[in-house]
PDB file of N, CA and C in Angstrom:
ATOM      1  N   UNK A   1     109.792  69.838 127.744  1.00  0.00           N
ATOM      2  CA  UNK A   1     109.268  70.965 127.009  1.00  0.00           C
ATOM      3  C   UNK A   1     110.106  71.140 125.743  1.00  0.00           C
ATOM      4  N   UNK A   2     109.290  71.103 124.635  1.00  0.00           N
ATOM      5  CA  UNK A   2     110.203  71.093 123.823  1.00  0.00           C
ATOM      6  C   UNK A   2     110.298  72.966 122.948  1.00  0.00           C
ATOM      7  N   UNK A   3     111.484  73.068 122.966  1.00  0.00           N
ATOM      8  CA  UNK A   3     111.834  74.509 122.249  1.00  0.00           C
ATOM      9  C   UNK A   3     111.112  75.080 121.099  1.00  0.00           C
ATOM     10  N   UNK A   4     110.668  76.597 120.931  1.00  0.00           N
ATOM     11  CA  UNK A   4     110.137  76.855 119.758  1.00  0.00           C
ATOM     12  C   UNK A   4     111.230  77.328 119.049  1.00  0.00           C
ATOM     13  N   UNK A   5     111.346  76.719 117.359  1.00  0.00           N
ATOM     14  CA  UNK A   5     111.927  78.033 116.437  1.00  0.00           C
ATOM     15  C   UNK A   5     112.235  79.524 116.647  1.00  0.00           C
ATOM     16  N   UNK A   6     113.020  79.789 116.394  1.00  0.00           N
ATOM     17  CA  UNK A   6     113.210  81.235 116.540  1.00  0.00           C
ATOM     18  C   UNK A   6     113.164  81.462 115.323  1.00  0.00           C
ATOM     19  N   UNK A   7     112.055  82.750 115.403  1.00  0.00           N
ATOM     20  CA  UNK A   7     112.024  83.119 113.966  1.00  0.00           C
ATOM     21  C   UNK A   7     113.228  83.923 113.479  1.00  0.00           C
ATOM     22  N   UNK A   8     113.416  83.855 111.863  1.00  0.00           N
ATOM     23  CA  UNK A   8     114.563  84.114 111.380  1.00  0.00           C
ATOM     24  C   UNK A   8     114.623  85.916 110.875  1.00  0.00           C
ATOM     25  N   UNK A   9     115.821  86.045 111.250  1.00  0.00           N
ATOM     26  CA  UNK A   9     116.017  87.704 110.652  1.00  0.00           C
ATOM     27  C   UNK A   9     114.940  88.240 109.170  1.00  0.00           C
ATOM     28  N   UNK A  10     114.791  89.338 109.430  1.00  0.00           N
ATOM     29  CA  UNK A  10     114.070  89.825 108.159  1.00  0.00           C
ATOM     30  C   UNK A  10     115.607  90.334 107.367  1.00  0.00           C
ATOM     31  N   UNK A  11     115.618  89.619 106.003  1.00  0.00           N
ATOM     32  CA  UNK A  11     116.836  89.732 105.043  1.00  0.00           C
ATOM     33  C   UNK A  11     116.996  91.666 105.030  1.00  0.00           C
ATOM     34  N   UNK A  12     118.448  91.586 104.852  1.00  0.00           N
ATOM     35  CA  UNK A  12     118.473  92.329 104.760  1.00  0.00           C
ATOM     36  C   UNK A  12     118.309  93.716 103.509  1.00  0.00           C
ATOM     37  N   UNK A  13     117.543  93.277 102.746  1.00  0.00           N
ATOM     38  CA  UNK A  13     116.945  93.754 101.317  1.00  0.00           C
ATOM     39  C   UNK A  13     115.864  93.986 101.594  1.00  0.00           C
ATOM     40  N   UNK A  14     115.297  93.540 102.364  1.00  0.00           N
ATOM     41  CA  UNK A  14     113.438  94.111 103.028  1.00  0.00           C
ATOM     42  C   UNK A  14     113.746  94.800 103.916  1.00  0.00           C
ATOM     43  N   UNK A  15     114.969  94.758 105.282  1.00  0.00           N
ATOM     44  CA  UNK A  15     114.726  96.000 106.125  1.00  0.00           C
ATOM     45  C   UNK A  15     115.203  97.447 105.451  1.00  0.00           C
ATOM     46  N   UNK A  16     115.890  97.316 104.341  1.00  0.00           N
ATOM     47  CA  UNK A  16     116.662  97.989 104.024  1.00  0.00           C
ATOM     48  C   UNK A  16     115.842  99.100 102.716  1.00  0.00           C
ATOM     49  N   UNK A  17     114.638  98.022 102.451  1.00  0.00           N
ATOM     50  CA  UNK A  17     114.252  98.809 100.938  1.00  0.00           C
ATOM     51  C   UNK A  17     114.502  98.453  99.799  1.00  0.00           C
ATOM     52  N   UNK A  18     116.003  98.198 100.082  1.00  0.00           N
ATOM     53  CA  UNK A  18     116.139  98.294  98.571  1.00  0.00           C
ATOM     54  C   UNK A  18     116.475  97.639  98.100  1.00  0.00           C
ATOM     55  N   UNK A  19     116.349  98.111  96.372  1.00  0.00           N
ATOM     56  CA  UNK A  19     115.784  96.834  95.296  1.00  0.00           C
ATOM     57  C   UNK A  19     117.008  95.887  95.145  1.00  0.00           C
ATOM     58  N   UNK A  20     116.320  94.951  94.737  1.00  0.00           N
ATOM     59  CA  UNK A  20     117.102  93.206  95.170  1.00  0.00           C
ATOM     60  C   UNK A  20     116.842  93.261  93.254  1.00  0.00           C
ATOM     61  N   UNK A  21     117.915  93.398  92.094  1.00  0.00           N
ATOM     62  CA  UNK A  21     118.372  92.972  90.867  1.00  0.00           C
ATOM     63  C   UNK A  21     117.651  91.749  90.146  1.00  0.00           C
ATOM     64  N   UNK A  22     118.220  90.555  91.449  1.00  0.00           N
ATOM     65  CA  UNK A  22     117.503  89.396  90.938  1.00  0.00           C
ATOM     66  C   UNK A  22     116.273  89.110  91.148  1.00  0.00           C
ATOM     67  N   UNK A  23     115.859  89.852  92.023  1.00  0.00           N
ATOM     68  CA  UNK A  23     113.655  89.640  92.461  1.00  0.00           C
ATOM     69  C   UNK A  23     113.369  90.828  91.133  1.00  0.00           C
ATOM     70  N   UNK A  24     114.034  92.123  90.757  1.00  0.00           N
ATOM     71  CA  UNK A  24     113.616  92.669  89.314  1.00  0.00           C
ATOM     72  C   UNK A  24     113.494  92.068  88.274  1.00  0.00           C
ATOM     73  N   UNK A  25     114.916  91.334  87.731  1.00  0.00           N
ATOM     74  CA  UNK A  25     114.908  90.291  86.890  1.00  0.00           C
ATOM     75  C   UNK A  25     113.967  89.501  86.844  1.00  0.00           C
ATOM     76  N   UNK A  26     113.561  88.884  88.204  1.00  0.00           N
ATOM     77  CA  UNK A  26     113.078  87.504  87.740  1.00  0.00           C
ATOM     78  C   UNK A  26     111.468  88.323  87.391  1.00  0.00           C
ATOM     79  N   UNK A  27     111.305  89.070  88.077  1.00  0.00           N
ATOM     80  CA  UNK A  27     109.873  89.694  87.343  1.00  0.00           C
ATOM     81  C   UNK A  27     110.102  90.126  86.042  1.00  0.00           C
ATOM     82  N   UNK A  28     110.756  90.621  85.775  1.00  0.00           N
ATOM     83  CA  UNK A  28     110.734  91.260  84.023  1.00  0.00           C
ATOM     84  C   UNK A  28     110.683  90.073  83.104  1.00  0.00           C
ATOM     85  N   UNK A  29     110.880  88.993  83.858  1.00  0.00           N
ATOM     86  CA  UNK A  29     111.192  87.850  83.183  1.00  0.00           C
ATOM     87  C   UNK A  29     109.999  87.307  82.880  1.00  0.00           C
ATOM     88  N   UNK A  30     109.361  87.286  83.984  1.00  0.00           N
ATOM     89  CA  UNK A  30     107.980  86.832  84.323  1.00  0.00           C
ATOM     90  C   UNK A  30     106.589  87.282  83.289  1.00  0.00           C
ATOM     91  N   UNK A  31     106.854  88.500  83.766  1.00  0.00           N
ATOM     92  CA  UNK A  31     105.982  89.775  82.397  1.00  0.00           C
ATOM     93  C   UNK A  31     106.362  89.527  80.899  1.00  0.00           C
ATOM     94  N   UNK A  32     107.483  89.227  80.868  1.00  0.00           N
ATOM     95  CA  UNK A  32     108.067  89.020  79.327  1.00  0.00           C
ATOM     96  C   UNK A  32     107.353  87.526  78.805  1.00  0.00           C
ATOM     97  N   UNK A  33     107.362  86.377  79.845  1.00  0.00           N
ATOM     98  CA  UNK A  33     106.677  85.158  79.476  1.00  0.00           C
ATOM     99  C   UNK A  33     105.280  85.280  79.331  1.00  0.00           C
ATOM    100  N   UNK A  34     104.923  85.960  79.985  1.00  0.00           N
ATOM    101  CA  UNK A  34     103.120  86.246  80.397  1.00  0.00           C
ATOM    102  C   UNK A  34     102.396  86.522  79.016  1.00  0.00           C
ATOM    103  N   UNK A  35     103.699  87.598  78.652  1.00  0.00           N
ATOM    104  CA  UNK A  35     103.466  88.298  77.084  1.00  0.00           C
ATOM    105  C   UNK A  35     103.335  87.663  76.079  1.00  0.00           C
ATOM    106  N   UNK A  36     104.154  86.677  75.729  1.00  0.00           N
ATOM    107  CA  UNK A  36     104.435  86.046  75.139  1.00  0.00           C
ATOM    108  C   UNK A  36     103.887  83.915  74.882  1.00  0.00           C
ATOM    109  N   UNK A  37     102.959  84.415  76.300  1.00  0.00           N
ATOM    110  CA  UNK A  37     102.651  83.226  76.636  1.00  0.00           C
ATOM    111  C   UNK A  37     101.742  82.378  75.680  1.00  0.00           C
ATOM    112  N   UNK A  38     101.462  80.606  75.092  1.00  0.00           N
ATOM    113  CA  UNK A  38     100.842  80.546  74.092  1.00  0.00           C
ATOM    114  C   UNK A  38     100.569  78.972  74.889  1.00  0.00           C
ATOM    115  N   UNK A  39      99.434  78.462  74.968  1.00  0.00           N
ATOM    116  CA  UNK A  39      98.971  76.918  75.392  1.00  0.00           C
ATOM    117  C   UNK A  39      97.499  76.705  74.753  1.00  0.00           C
ATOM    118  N   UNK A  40      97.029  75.456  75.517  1.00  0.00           N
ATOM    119  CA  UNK A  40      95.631  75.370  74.815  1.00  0.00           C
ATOM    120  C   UNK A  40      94.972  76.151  75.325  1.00  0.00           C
ATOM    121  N   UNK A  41      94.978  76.829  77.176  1.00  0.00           N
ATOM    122  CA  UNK A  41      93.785  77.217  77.560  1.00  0.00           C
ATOM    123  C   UNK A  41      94.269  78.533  77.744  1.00  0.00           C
ATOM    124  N   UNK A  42      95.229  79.389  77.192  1.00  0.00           N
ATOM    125  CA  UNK A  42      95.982  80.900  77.017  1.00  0.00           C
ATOM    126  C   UNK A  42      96.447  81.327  76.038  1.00  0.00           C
ATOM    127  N   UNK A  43      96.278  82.234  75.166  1.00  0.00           N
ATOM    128  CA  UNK A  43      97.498  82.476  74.376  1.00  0.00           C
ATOM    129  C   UNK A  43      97.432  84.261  73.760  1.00  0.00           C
ATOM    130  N   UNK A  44      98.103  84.490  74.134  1.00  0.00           N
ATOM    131  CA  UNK A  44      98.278  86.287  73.914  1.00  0.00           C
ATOM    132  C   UNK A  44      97.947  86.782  72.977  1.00  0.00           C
ATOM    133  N   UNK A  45      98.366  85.657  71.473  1.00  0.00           N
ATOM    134  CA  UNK A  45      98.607  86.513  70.095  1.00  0.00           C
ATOM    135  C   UNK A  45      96.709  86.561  70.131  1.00  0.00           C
ATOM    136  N   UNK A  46      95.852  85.907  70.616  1.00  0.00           N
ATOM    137  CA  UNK A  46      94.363  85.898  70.469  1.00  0.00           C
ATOM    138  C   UNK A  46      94.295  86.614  71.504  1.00  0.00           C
ATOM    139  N   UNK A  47      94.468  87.006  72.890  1.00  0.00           N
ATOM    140  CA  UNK A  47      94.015  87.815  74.169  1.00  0.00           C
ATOM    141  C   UNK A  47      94.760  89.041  73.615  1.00  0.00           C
ATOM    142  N   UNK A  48      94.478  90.070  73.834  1.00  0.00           N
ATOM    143  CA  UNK A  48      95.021  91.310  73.685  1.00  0.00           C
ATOM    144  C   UNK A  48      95.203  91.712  74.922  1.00  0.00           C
ATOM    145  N   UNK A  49      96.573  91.883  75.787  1.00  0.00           N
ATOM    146  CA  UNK A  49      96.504  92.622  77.040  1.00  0.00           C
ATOM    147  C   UNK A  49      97.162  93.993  77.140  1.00  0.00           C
ATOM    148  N   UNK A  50      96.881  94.735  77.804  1.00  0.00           N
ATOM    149  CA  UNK A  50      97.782  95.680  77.972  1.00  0.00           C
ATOM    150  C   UNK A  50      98.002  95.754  78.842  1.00  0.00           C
ATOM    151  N   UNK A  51      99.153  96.736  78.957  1.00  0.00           N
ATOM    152  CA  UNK A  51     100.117  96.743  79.893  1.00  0.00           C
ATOM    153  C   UNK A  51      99.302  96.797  81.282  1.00  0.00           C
ATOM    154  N   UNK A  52      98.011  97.380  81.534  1.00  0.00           N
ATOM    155  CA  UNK A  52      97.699  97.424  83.287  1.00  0.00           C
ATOM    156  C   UNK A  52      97.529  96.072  83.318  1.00  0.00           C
ATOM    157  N   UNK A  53      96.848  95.405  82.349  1.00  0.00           N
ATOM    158  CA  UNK A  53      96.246  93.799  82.535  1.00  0.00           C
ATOM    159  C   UNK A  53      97.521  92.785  83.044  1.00  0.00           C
ATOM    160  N   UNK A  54      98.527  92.946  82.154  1.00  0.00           N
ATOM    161  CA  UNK A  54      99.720  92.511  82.564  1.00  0.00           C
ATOM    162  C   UNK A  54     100.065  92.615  83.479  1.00  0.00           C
ATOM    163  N   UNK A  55     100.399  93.578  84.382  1.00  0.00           N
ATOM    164  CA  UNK A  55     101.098  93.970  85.607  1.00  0.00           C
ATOM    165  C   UNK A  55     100.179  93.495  86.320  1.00  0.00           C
ATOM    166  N   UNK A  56      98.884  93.298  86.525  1.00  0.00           N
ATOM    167  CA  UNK A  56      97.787  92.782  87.053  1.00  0.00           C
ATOM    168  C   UNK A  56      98.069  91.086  87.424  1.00  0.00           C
ATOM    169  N   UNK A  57      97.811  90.864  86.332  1.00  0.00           N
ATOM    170  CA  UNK A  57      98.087  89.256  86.083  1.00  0.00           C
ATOM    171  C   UNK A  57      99.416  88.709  86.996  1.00  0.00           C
ATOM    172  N   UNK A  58     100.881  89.669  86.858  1.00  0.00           N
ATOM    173  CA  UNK A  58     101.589  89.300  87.733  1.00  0.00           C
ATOM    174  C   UNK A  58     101.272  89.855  88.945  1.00  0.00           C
ATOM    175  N   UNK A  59     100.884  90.450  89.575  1.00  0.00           N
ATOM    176  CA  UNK A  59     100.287  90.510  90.574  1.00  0.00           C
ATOM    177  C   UNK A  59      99.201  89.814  91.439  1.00  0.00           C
ATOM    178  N   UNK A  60      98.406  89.129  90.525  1.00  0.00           N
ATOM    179  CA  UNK A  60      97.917  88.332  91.075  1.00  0.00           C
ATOM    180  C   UNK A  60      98.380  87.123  90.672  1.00  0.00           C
ATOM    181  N   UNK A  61      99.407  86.533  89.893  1.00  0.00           N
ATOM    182  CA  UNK A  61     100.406  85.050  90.071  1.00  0.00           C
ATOM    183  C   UNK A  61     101.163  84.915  91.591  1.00  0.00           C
ATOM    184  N   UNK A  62     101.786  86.434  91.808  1.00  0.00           N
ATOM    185  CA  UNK A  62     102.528  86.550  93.212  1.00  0.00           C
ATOM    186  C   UNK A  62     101.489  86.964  93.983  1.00  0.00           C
ATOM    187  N   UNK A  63     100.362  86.839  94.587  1.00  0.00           N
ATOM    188  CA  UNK A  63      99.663  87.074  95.661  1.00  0.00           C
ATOM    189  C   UNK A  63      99.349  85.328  95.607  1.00  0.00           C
ATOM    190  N   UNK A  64      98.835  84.680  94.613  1.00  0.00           N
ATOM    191  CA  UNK A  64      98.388  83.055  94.524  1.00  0.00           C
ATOM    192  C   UNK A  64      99.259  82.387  95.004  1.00  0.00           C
ATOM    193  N   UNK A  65     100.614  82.497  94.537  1.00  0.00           N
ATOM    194  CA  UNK A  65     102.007  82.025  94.949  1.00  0.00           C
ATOM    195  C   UNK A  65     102.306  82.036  96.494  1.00  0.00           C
ATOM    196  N   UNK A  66     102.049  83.438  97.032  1.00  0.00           N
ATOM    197  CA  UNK A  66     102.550  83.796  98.851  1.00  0.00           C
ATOM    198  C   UNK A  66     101.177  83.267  99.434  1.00  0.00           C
ATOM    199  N   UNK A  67      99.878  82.979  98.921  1.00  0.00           N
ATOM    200  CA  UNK A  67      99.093  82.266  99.432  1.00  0.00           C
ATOM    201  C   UNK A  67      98.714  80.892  99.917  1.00  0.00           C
ATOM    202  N   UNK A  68      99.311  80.702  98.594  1.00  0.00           N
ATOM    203  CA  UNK A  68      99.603  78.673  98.369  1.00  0.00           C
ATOM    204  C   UNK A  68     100.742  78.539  98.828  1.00  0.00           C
ATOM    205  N   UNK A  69     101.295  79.105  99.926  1.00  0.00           N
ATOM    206  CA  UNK A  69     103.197  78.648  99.567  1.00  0.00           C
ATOM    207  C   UNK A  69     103.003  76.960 100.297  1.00  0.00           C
ATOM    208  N   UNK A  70     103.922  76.252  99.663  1.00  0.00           N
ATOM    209  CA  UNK A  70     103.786  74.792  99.531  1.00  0.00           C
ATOM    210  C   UNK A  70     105.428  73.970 100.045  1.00  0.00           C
ATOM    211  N   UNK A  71     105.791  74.086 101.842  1.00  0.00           N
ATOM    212  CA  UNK A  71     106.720  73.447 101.861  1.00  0.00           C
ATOM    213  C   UNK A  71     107.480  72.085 101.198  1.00  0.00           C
ATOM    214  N   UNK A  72     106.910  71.321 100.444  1.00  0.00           N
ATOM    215  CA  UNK A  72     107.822  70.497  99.385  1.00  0.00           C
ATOM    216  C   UNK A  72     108.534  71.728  98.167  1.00  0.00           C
ATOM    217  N   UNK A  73     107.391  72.645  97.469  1.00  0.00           N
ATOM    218  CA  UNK A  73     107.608  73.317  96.945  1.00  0.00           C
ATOM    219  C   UNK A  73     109.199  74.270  96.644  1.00  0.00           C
ATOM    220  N   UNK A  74     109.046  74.737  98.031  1.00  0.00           N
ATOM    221  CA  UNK A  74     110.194  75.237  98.427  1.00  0.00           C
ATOM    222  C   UNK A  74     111.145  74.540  99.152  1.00  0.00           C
ATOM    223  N   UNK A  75     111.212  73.431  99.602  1.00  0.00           N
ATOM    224  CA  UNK A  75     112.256  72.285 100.232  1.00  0.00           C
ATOM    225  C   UNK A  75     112.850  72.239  98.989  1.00  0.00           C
ATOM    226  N   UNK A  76     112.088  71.578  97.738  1.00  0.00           N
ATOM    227  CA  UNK A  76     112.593  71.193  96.450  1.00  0.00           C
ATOM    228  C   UNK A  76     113.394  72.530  95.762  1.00  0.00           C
ATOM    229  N   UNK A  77     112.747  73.676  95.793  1.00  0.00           N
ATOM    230  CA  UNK A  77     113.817  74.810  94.918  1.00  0.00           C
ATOM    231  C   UNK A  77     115.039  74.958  95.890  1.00  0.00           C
ATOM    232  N   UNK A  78     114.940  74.965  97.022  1.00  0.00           N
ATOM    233  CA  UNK A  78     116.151  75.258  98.120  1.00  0.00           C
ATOM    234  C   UNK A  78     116.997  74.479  97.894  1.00  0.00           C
ATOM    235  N   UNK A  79     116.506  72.735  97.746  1.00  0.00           N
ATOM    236  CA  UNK A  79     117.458  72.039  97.377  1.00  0.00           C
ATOM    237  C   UNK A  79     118.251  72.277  95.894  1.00  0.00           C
ATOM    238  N   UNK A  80     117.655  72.899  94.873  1.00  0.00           N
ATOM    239  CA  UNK A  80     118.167  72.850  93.837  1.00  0.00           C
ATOM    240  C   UNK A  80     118.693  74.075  93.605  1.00  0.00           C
ATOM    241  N   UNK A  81     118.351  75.521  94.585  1.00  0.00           N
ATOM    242  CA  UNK A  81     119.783  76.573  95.108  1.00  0.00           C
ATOM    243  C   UNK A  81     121.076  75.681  95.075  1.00  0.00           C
ATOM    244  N   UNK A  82     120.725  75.126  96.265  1.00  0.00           N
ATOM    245  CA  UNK A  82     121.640  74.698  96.708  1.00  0.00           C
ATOM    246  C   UNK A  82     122.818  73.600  96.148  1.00  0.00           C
ATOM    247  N   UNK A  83     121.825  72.809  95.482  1.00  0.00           N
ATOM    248  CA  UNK A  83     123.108  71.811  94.903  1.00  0.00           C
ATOM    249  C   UNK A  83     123.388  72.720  93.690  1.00  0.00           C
ATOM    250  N   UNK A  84     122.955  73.744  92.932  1.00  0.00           N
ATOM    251  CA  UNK A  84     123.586  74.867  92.010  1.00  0.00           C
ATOM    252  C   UNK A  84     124.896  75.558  92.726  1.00  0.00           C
ATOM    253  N   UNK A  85     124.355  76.156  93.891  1.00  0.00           N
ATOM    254  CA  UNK A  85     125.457  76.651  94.351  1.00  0.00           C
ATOM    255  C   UNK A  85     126.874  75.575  94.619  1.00  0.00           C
ATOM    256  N   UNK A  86     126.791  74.445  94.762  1.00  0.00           N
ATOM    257  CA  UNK A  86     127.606  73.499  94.894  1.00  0.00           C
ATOM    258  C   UNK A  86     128.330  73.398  93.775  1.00  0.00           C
ATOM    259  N   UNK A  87     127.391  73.699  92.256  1.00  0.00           N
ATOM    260  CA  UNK A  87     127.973  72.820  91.388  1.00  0.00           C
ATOM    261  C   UNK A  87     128.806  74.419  90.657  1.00  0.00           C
ATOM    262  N   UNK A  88     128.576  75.642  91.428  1.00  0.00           N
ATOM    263  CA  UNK A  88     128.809  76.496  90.844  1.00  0.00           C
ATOM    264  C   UNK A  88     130.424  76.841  91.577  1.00  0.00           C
ATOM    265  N   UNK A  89     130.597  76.314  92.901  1.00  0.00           N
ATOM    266  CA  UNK A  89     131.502  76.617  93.683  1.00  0.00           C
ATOM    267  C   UNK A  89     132.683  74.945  93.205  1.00  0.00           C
ATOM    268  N   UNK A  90     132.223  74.471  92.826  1.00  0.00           N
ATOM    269  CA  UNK A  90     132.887  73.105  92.235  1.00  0.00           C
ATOM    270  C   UNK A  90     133.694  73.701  91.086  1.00  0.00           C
ATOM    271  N   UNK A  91     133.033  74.268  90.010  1.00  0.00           N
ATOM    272  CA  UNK A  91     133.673  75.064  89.045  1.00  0.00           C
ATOM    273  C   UNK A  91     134.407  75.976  88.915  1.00  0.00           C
ATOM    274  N   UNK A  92     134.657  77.033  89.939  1.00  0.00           N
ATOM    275  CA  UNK A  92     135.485  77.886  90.474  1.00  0.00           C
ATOM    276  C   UNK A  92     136.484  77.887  91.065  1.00  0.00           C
ATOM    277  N   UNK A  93     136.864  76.203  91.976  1.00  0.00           N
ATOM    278  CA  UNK A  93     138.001  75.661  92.592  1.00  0.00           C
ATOM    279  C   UNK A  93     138.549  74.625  91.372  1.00  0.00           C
ATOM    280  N   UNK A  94     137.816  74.739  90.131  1.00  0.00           N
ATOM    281  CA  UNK A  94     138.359  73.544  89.761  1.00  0.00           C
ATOM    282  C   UNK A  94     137.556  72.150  89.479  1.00  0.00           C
ATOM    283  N   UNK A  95     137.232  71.640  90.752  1.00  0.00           N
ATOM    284  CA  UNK A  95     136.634  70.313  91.122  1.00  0.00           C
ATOM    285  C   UNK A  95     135.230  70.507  90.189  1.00  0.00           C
ATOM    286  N   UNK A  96     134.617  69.086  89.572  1.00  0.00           N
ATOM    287  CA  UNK A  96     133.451  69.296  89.045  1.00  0.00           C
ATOM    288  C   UNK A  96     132.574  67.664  89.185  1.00  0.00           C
TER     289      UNK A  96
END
């Protein structure tokens, strides 16, 4: 019989409420690109959005995102946490 996973703790920034700096950031960040955004098949300075459309738009990027979630996807950013955090803790002792 082989063992199931145990599912993992809910972090402690979701049982807790409260706001997580870098999930703010990376949204303000997000909204700020959206704004600013310019390609062949998008581009702002011709779309006029306002602000509900905006907040919209990221709202529905992060509902598409937690829908599609894509284990290579996230294997690949975890790995590249991770060897950051390596290369960040390399720099702090010294070693690089």
């Amino acid at each position: 019989m082989t063992s199931q996973p145990q599912p993992t703790a809910t972090p402690h920034a979701l049982q807790a409420g409260t706001p997580s700096p870098l999930i703010d950031q990376a949204i303000l960040d997000l909204l700020t690109r959206i704004s600013r955004f310019s390609d062949d098949h998008f581009d702002t300075e011709f779309v006029t959005l306002d602000e509900f459309e905006l907040e919209r738009l990221v709202v529905l990027l992060l509902e598409h995102w937690t829908d599609n979630l894509d284990g290579r996807l996230l294997a690949g950013c975890l790995l590249v946490l991770r060897e950051g955090a390596n290369d960040h803790a390399g720099e702090t002792s010294g070693r690089h």
